[in-house]
Protein backbone atom coordinates (compact mmCIF):
# COMPACT_ATOMS: atom_id res chain seq x y z
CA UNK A 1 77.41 119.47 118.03
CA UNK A 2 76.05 120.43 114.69
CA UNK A 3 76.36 123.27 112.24
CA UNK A 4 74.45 123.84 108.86
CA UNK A 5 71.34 121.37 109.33
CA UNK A 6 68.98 121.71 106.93
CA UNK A 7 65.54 119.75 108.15
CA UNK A 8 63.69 118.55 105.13
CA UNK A 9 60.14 116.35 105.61
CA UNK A 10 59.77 113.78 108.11
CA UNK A 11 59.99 110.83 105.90
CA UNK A 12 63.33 112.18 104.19
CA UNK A 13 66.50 109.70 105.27
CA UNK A 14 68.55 111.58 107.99
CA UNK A 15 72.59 112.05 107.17
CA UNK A 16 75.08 113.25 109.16
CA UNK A 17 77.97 114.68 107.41
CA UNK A 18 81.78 114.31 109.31
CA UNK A 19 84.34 116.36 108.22
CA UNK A 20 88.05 115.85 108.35
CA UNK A 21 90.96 117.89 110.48
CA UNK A 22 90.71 121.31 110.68
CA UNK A 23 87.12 121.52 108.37
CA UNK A 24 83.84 122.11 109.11
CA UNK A 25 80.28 122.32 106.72
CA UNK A 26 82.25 124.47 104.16
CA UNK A 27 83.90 121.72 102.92
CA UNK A 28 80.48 119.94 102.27
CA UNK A 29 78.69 123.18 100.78
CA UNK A 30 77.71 121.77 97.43
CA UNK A 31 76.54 118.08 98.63
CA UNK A 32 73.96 119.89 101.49
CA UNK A 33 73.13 121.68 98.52
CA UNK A 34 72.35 118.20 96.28
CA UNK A 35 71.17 116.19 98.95
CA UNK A 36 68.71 118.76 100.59
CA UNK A 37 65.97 117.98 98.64
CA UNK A 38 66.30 114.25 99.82
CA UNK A 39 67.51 113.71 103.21
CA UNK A 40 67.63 115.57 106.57
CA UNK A 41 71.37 116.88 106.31
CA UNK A 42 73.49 117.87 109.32
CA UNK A 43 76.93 118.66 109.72
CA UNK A 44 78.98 117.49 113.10
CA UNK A 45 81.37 119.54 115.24
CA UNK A 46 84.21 117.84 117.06
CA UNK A 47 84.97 120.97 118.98
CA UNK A 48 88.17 120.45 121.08
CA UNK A 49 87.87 116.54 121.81
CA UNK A 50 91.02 114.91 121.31
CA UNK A 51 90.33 111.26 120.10
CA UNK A 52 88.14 109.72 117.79
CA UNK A 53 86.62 107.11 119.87
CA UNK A 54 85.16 110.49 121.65
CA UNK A 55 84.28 112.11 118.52
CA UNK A 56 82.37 109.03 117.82
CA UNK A 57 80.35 108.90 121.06
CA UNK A 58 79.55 112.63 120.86
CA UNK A 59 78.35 112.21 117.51
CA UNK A 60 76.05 109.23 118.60
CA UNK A 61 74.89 111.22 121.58
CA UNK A 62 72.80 113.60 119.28
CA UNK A 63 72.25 111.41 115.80
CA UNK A 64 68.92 109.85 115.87
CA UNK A 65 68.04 106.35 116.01
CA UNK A 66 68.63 105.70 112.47
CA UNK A 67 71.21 107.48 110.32
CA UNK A 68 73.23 107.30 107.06
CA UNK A 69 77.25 108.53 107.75
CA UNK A 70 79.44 110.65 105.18
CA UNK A 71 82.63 110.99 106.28
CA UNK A 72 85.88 112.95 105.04
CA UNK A 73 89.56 112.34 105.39
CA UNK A 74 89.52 112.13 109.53
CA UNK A 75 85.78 112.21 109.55
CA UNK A 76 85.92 108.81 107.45
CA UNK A 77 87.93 107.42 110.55
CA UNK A 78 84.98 108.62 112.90
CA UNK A 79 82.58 107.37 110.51
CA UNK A 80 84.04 103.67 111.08
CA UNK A 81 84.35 104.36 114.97
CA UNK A 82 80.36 105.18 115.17
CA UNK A 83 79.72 101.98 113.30
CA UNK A 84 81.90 99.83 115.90
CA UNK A 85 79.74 101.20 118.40
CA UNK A 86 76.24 101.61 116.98
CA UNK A 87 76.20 99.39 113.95
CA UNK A 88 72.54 98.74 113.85
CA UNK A 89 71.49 102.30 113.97
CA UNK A 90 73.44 102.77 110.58
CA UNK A 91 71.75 102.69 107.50
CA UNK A 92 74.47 103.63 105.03
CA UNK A 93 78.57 104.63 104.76
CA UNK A 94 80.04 106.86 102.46
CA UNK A 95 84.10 107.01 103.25
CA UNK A 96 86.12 109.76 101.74
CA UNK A 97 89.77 109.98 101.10
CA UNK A 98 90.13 108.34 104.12
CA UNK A 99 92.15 105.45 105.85
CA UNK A 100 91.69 102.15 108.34
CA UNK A 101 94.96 101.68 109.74
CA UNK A 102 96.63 102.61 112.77
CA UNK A 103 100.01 104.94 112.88
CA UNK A 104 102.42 103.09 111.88
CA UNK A 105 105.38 101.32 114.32
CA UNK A 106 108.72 102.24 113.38
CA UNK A 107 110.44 105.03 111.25
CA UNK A 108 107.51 105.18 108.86
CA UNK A 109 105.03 106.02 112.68
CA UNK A 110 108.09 108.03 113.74
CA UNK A 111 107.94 110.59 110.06
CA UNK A 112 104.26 110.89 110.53
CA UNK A 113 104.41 112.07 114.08
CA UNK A 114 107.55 114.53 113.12
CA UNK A 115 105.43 115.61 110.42
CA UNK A 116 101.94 116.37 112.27
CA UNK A 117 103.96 117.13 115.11
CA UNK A 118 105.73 120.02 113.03
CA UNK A 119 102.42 121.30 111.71
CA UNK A 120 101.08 122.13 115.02
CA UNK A 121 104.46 123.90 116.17
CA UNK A 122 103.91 125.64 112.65
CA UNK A 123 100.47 126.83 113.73
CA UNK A 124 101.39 127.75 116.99
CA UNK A 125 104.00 130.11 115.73
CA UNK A 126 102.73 131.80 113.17
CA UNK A 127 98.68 130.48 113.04
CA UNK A 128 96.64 128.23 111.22
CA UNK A 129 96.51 130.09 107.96
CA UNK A 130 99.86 129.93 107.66
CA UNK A 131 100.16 126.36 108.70
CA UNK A 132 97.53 125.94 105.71
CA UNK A 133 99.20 127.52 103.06
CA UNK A 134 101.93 124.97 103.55
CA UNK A 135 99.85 122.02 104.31
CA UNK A 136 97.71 122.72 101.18
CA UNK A 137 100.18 122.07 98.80
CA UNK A 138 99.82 118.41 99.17
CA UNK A 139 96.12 118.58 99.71
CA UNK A 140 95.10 119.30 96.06
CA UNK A 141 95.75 118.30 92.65
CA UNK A 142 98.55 120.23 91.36
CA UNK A 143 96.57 121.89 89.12
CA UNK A 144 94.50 123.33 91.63
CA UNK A 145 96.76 125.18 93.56
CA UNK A 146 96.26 128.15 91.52
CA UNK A 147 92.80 128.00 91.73
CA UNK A 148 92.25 130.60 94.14
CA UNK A 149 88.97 130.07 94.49
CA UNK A 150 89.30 126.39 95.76
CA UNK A 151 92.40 127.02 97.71
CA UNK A 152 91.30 130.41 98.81
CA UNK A 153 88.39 128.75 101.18
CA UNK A 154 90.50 125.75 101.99
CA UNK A 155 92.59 128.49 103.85
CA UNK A 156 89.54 130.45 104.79
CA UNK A 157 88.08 127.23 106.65
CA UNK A 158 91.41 126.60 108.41
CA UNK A 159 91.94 130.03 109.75
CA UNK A 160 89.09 129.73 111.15
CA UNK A 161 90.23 126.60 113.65
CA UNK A 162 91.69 127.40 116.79
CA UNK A 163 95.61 126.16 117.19
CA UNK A 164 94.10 124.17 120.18
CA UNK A 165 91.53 122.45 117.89
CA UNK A 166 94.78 121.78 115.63
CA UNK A 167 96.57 119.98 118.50
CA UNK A 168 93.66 118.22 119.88
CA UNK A 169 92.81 117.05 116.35
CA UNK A 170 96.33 115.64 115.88
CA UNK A 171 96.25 113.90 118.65
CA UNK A 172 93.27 111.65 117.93
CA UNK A 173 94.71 111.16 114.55
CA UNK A 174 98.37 110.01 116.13
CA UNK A 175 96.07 107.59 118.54
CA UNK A 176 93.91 106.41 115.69
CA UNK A 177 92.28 102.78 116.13
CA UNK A 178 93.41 100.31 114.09
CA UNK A 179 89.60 99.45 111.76
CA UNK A 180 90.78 96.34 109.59
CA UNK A 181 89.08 94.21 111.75
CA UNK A 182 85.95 96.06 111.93
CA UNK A 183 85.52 96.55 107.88
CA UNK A 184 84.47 92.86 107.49
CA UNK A 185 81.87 93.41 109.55
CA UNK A 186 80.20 96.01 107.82
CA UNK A 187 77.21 95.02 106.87
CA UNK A 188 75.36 98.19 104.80
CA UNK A 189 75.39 100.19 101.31
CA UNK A 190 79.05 101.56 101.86
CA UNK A 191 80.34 104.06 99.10
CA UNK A 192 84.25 104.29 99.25
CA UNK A 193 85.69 107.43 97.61
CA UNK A 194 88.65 108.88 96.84
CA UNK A 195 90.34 111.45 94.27
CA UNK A 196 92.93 109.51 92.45
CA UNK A 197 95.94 111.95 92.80
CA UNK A 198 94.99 112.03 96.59
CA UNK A 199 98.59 112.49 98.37
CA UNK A 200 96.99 112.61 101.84
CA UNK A 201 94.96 109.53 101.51
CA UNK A 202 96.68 107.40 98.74
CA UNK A 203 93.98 105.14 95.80
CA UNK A 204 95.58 102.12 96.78
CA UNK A 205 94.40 102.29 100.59
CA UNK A 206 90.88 102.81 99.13
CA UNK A 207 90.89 99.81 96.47
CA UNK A 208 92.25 97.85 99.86
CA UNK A 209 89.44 98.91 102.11
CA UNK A 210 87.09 97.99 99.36
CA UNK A 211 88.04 94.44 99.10
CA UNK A 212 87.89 94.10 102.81
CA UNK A 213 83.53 95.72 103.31
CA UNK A 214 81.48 93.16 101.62
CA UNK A 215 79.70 94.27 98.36
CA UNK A 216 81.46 98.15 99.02
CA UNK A 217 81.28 100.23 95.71
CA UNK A 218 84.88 102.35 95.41
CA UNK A 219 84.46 105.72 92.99
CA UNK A 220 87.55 107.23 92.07
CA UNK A 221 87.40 110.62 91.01
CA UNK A 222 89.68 111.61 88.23
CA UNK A 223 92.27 114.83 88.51
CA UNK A 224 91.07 115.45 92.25
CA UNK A 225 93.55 115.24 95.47
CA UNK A 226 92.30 115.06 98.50
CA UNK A 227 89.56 117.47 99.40
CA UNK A 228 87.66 115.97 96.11
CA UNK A 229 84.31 117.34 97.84
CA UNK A 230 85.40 120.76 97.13
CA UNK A 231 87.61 120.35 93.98
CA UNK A 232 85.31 118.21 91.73
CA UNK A 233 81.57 118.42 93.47
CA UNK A 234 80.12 117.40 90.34
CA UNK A 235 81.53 114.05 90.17
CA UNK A 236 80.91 113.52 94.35
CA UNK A 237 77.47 114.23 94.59
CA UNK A 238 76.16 112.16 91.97
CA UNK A 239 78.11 109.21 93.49
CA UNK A 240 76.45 110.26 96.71
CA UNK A 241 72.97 110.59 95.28
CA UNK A 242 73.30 107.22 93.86
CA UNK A 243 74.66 106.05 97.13
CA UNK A 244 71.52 107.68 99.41
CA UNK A 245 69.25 105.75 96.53
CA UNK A 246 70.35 102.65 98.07
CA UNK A 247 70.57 103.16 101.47
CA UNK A 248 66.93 104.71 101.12
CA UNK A 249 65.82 101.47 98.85
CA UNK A 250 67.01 99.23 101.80
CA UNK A 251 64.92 100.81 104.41
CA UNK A 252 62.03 100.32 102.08
């Protein structure tokens, strides 16, 4: 259930990384790299499980007794699902271009199912990396795109998926809990990020999700779309160092 650990001393502060549809550690390369001095790092794997309620208790199955939680895009949804479960085994939350909400009733539900929907029959046809290099486009900041460097492992990380991973995925996003409820309850250092061209996972959903978790810190990270971890790791990891700081001060 986990790829990329990286065990550091006993007394470091263990954090489990969650990564969003169709990634896996790639995407969190450069913050294993800052953090691995300073906490026991580990990256989870959803593996074919098809909603995030099961992602969550997977994840739990194998996390130890106390954790911190960094989660990505769908992994920020898991993220939220192991803390409705197992809130008093979680020391910190770090939420990533992410959301809270349920799909959507009406045309506005219907245009997102059409759309993931169409992705998957995409994939099917003609395989993930193709899907991706469609699907990317609105993934970045514009100015990325011809970064092939950036975009060139965003593909390289979807290819490797399998098409049934892709549909399973999808699904548990389509069936998504609704979380408003639960973000009032949270009641540890939570670290809300998001790039603020983000297309995927709009600003305003983050500024909303931070007035709804008490004493939440929102970082928005300037020219960066959605996969911010990759496109400006600078900027990420010393919001997440600061973030570990305090989730390590409170367990002092």
């Amino acid at each position: 259930m986990t790829e990329g650990a990286q065990m550091q001393p006993s007394d470091a502060s263990p954090v489990i990384f969650l990564p969003g549809l169709l990634c896996d550690g790639l995407v969190w390369t450069s913050q294993l790299d800052a953090l691995g001095d300073h906490a026991i790092c580990s990256v989870a794997e959803y593996g074919t499980l098809d909603s995030l309620p099961a992602m969550a208790e997977a994840v739990l199955e194998w996390a130890p007794a106390q954790f911190a939680i960094v989660g990505h895009s769908m992994g920020g949804r898991v993220a939220l699902e192991i803390y409705r479960r197992a809130s008093e085994r979680i020391r910190g939350l770090a939420l990533f271009d992410t959301g809270y909400q349920a799909l959507e009733r009406g045309d506005a539900g219907e245009r997102e199912r059409a759309g993931r929907l169409g992705l998957v029959e995409l994939a099917r046809r003609s395989g993930t990396r193709a899907m991706g290099m469609q699907w990317v486009r609105g993934m970045v900041h514009p100015d990325r795109l011809d970064d092939a460097a950036v975009v060139g492992a965003i593909l390289d990380k979807i290819e490797r998926k399998a098409v049934a991973v892709f549909e399973a995925q999808q699904r548990a996003l389509l069936a998504r809990p609704d979380a408003r409820d639960l973000l009032g309850e949270i009641r540890c250092p939570t670290l809300i990020l998001c790039g603020r061209q983000d297309a995927w996972s709009p600003l305003s959903r983050h500024e909303e999700m931070q007035r709804l978790v008490p004493d939440s810190k929102l970082v928005v990270v300037e020219e960066c779309g959605h996969m911010s971890t990759m496109e400006r790791p600078v900027e990420v990891n010393g919001a997440l160092q600061t973030w570990l700081t305090s989730t390590i001060d409170r367990r002092a």
